[in-house]
Protein backbone atom coordinates (compact mmCIF):
# COMPACT_ATOMS: atom_id res chain seq x y z
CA UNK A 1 -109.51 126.23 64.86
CA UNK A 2 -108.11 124.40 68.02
CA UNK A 3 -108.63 120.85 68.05
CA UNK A 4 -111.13 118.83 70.08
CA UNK A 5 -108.57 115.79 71.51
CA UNK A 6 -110.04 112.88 73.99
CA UNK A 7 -107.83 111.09 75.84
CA UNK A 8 -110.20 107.97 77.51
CA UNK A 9 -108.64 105.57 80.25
CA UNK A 10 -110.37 102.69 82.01
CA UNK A 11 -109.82 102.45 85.26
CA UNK A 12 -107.98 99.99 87.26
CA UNK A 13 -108.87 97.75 84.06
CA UNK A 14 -108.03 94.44 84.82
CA UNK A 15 -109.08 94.30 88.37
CA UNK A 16 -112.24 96.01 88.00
CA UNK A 17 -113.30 93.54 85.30
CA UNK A 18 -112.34 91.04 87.81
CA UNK A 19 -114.54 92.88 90.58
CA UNK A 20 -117.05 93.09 87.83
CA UNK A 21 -117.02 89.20 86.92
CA UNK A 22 -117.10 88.29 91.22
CA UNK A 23 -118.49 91.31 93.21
CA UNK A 24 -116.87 89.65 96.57
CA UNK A 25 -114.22 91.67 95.19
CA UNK A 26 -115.58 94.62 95.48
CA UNK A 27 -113.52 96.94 97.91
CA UNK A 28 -110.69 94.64 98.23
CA UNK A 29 -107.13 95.33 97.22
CA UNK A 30 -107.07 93.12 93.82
CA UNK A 31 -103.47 92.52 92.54
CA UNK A 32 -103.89 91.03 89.14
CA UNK A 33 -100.40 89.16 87.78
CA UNK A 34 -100.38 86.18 88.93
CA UNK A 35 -99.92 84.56 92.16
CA UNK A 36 -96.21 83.30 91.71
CA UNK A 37 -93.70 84.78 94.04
CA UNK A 38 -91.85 84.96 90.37
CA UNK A 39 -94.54 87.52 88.98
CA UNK A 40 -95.12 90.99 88.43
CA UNK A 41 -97.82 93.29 88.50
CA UNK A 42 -100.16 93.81 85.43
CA UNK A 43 -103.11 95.91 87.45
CA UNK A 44 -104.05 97.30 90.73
CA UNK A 45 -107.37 98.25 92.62
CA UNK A 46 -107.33 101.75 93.83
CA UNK A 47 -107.59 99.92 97.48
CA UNK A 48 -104.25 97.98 96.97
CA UNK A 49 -102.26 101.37 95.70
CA UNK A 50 -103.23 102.42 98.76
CA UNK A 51 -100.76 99.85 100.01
CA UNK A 52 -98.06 100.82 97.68
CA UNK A 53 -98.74 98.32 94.94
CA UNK A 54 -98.00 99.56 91.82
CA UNK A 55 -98.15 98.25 88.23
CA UNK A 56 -94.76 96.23 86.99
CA UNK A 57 -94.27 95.65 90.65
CA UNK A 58 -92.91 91.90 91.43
CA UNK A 59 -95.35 90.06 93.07
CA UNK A 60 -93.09 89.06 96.03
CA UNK A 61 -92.93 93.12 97.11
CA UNK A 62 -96.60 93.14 96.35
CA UNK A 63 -97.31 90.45 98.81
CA UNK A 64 -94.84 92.19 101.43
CA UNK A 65 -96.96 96.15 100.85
CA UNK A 66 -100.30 94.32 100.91
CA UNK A 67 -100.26 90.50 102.59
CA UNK A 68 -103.75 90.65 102.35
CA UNK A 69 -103.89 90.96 99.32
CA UNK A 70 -106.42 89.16 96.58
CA UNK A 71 -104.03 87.77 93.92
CA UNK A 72 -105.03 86.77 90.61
CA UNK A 73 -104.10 85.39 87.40
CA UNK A 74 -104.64 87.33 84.08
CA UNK A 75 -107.62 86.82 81.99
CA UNK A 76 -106.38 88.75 78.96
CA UNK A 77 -109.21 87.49 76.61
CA UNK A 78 -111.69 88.70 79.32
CA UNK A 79 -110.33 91.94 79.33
CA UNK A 80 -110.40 91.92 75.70
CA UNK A 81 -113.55 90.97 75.39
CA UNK A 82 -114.55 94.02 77.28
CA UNK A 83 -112.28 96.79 75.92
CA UNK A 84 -113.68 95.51 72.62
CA UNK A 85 -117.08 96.68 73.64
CA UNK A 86 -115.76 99.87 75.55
CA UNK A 87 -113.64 100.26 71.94
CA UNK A 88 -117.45 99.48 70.12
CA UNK A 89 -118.86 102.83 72.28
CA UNK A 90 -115.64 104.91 70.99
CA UNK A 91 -116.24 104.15 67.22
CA UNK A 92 -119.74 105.19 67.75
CA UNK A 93 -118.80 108.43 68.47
CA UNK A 94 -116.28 109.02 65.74
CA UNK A 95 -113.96 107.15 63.59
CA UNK A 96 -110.96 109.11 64.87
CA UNK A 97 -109.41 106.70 67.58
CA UNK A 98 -106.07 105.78 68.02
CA UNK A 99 -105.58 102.86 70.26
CA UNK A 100 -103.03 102.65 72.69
CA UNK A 101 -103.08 99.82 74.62
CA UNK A 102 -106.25 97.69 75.81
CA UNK A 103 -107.77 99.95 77.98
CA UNK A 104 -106.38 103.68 76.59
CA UNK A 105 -107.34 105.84 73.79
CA UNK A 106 -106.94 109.28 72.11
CA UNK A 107 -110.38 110.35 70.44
CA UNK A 108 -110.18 113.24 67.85
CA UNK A 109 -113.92 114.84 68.49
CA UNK A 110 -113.25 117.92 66.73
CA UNK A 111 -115.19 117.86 63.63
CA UNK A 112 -118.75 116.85 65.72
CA UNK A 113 -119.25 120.77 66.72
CA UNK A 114 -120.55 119.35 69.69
CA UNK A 115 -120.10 120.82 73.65
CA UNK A 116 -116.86 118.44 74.50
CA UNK A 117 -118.00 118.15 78.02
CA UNK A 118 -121.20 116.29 76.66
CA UNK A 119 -119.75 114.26 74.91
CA UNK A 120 -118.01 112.54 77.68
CA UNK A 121 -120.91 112.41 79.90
CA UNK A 122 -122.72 110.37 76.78
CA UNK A 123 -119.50 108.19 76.44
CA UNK A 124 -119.01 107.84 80.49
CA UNK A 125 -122.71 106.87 80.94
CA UNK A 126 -122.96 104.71 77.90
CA UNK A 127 -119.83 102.63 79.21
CA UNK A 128 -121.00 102.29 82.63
CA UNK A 129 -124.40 101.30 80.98
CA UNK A 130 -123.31 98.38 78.84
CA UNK A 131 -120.28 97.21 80.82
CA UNK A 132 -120.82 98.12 84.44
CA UNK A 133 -117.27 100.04 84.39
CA UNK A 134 -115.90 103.28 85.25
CA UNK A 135 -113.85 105.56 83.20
CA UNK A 136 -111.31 109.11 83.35
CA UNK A 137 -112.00 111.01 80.48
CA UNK A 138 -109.07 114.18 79.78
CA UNK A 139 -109.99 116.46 77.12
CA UNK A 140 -108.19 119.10 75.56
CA UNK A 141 -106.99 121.03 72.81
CA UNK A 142 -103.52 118.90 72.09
CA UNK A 143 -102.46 114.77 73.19
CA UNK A 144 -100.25 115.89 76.03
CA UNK A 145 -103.07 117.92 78.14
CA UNK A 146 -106.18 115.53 77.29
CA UNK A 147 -103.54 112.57 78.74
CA UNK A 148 -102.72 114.42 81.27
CA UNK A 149 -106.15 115.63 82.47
CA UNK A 150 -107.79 111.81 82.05
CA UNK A 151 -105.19 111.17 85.20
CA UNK A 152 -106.14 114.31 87.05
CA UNK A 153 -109.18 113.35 89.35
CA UNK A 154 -109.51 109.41 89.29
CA UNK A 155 -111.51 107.11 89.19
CA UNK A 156 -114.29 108.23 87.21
CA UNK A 157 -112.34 111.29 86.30
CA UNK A 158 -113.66 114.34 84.02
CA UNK A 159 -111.01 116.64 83.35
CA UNK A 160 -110.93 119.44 80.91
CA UNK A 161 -107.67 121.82 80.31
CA UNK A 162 -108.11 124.84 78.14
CA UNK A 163 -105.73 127.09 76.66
CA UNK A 164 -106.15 130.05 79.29
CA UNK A 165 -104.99 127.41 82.38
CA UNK A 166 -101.56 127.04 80.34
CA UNK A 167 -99.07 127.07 81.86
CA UNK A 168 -100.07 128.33 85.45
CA UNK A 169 -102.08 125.03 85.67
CA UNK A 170 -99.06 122.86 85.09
CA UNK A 171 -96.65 124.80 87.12
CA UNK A 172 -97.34 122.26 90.19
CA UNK A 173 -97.35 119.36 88.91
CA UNK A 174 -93.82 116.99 89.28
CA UNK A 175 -91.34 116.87 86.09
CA UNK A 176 -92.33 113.12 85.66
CA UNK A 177 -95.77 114.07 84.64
CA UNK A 178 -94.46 115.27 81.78
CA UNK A 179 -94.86 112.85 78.34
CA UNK A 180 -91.38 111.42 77.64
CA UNK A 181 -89.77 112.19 80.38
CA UNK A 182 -89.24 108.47 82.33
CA UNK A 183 -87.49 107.51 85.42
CA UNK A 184 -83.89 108.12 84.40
CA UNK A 185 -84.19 112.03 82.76
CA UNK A 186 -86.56 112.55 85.96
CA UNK A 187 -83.81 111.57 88.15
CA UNK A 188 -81.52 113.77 86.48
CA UNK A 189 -83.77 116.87 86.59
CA UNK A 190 -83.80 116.33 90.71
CA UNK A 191 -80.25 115.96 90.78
CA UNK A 192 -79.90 119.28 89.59
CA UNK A 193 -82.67 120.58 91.59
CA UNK A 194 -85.15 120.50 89.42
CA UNK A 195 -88.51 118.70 90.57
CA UNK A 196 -91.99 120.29 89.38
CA UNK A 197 -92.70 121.96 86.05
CA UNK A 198 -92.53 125.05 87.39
CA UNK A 199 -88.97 124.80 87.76
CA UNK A 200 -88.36 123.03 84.36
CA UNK A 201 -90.34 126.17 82.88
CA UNK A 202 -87.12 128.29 83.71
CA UNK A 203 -84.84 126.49 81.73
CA UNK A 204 -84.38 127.86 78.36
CA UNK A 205 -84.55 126.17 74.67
CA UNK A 206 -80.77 125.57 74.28
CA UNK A 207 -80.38 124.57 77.55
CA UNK A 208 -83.68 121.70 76.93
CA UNK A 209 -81.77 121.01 73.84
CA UNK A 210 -77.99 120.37 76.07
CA UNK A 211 -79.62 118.68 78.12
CA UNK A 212 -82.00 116.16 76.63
CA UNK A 213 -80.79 116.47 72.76
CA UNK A 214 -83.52 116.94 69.75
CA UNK A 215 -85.83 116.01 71.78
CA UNK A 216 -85.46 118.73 74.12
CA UNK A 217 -87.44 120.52 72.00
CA UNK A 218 -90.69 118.65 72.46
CA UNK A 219 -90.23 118.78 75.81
CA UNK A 220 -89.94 122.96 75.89
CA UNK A 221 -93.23 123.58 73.78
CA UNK A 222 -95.72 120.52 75.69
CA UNK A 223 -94.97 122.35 79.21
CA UNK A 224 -96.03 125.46 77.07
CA UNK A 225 -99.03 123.77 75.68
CA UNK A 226 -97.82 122.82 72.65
CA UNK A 227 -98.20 119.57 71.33
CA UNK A 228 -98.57 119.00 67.31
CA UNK A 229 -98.74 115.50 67.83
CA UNK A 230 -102.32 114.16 65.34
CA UNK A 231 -104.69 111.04 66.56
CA UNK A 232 -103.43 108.55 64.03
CA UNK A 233 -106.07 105.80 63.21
CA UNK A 234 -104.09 103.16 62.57
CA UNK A 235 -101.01 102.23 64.80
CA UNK A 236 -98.85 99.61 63.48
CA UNK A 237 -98.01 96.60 65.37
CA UNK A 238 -95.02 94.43 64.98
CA UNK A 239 -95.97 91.60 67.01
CA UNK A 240 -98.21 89.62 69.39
CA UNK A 241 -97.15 87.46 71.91
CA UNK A 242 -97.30 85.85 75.70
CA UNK A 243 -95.05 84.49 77.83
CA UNK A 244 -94.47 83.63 81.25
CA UNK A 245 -92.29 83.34 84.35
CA UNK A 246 -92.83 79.42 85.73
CA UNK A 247 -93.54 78.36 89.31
CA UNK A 248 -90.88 75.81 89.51
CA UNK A 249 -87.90 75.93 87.02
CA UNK A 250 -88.05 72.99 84.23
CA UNK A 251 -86.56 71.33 81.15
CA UNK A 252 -89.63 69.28 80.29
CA UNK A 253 -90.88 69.85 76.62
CA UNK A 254 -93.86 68.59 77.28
CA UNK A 255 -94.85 70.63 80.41
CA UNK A 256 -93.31 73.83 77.70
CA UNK A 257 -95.91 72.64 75.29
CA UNK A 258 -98.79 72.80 77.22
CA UNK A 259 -97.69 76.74 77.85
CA UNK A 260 -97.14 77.27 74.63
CA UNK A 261 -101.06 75.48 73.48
CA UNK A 262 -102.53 77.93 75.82
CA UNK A 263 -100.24 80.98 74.38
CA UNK A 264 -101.71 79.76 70.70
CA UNK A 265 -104.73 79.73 71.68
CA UNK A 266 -104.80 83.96 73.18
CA UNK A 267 -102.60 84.80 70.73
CA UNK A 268 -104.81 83.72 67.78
CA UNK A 269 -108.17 85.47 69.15
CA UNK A 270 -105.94 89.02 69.30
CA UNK A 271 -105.37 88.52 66.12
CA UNK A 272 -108.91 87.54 64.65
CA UNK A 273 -110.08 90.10 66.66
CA UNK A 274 -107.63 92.30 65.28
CA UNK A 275 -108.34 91.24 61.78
CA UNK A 276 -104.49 90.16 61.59
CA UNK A 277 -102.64 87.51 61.05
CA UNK A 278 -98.65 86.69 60.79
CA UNK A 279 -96.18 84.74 59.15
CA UNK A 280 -93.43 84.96 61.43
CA UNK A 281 -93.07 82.51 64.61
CA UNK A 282 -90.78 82.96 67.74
CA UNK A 283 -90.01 81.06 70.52
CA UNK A 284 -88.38 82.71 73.63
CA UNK A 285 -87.05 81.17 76.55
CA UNK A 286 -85.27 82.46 79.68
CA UNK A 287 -82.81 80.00 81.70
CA UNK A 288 -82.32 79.59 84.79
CA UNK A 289 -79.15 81.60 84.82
CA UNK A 290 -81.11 84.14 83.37
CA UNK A 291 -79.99 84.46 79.87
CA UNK A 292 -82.27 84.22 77.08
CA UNK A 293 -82.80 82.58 73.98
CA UNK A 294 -85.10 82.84 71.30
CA UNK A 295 -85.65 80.80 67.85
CA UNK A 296 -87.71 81.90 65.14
CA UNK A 297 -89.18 80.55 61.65
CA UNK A 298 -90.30 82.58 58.99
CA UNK A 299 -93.69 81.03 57.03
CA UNK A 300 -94.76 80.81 52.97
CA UNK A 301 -98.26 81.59 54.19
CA UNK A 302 -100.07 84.07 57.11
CA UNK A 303 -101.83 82.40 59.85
CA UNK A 304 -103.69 82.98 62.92
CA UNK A 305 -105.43 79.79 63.48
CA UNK A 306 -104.45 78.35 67.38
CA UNK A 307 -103.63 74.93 65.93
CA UNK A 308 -101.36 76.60 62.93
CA UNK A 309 -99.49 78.61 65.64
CA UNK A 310 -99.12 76.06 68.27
CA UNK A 311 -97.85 73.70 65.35
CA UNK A 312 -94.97 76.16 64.27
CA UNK A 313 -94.33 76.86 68.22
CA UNK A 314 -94.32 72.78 68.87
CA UNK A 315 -91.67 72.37 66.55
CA UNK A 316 -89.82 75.53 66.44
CA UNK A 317 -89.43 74.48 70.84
CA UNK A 318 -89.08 70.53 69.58
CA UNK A 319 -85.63 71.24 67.93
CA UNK A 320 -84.00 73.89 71.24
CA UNK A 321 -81.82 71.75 72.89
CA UNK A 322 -81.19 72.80 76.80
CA UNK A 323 -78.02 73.13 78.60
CA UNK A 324 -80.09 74.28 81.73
CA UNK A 325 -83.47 74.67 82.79
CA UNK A 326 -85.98 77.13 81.89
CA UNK A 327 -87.31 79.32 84.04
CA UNK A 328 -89.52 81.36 81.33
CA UNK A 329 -91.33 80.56 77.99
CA UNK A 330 -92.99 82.89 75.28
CA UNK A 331 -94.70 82.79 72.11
CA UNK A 332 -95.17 85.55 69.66
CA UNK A 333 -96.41 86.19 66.50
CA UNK A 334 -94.82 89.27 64.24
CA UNK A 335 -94.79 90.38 60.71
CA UNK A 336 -98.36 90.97 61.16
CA UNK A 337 -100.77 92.00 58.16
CA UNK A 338 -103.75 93.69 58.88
CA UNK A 339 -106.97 94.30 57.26
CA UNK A 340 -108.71 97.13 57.35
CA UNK A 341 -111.71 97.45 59.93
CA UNK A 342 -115.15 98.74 59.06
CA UNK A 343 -115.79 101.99 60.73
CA UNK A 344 -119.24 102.03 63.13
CA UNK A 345 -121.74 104.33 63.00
CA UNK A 346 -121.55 107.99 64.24
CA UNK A 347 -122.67 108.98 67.26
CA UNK A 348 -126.01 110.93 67.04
């Protein structure tokens, strides 16, 4: 039997939590990332990628596509605070989510013998009920499709692929749309002439192979539907950790301190809320010549108390001597161990 797979996505995530929090917003072209010239994009609004804006964009070319833009700082333990909730509605459902960022997820629906199409009406509704928020809901019978559907008709997307649309469905759709292929193997496809899937359909195996290595394979079967990739439950993560570009280049500890208090203090509630905690520490800092150093200390015991982290990080910076100034500080948090987290109920 074919399997039931979910892909979920919220939309425009940090900016419509924003719009959510201050409905002035609403309709505006919200840039979330900061407001420093020395920023980059984290989130959009739909109106502002009308302007060009794009995620990972600096903030400087974000203020040239959109002047008029509303710039704002991340809240990261807002947005947590809400995915956590939208996360609350998935487990409800079933137990089979896999996590892939804040505001993504694969749900494996398979085994509830239920119409899929349902199903994401109850979870679309029930999120827009308890959080006030939209989401694009792909579904289909592999990883590759259901992601691929979720980003077919948003906002507020419903997509569902089936196994008789394959491949004809696909055929228009541009190369880059294709899971694993990024910016550089893209590139090289169009330099050989090569720009939708259509035209990548034509190529055969061995040539995939030549041309991309092993994992030319993968790429060969997903445009033909085939996908064996399984929702895994669990995902292990090395590390958690903030940092910052800052306003004004400096080389005063204390002013790095105060940074590194308020990167304690976020990085501790992902990991309580995450059930984790770490016994590894690491500083990173980026001069003003742009190179980068990091220092690191390795702890008897796990922690994930703010005050434990920011006393590691105050030391751990405390002893870095600087030749220049700093024009970016992080914190992270790795060799994380993680306890196990008690399944909700079932959706009925």
């Amino acid at each position: 039997m074919d399997k039931v797979i979910m892909h979920v996505d919220m939309d425009a995530f940090f900016a419509a939590v924003e719009a959510l929090d201050n409905p002035a917003l609403r309709g505006k072209p919200v840039i979330v990332g900061g407001t420093s010239e020395r920023g980059v994009v984290a989130t959009c609004s739909y109106e502002a990628r009308a302007y060009g804006v794009r995620s990972a964009m600096p903030i400087y070319m974000a203020k040239a596509n959109c002047p008029h833009g509303v710039f704002l700082p991340t809240r990261y333990w807002r947005y947590k605070e809400i995915s956590n909730k939208i996360f609350h509605i998935f487990y409800q459902v079933t137990n089979l989510v896999e996590g892939l960022s804040i505001d993504e997820a694969y749900l494996d629906i398979t085994a509830l013998y239920k119409n899929p199409i349902d199903v994401a009406v109850y979870i679309k509704n029930k999120v827009k009920r308890e959080t006030g928020l939209t989401i694009s809901v792909g579904i289909s019978y592999n990883k590759f499709l259901a992601k691929l559907a979720s980003d077919w008709n948003k906002p507020d997307g419903l997509k569902i692929i089936t196994k008789d649309m394959i491949p004809k469905i696909l055929y228009p759709l541009s190369v880059d749309k294709v899971y694993g292929l990024g910016k550089k193997s893209t590139k090289k496809l169009n330099d050989i002439g090569i720009f939708t899937i259509e035209d990548l359909y034509k190529l055969p195996r061995d040539l995939m192979i030549e041309f991309f290595g092993k994992f030319g394979n993968e790429i060969y079967d997903r445009i033909r539907g085939i996908d064996r990739r399984e929702v895994t439950i669990s995902r292990e993560r090395k590390s958690i950790g903030k940092e910052t570009t800052l306003l004004v280049d400096t080389d005063n500890k204390l002013e790095l301190m105060e940074y590194l208090k308020i990167f304690s203090r976020a990085i501790s509630n992902l990991l309580k809320n995450k059930n984790m905690s770490g016994n590894n520490i690491t500083v990173k800092i980026k001069t003003s010549s742009f190179l980068s150093h990091t220092r690191s200390r390795t702890l008897q015991q796990y922690i994930n108390d703010e005050n434990d982290i920011f006393r590691e990080a105050a030391s751990i910076l405390e002893d870095m001597k600087f030749e220049e100034k700093i024009r970016l500080i992080g914190l992270s948090v790795s060799n994380l161990k993680e306890n196990k987290i008690e399944q909700l109920t079932l959706w009925k």
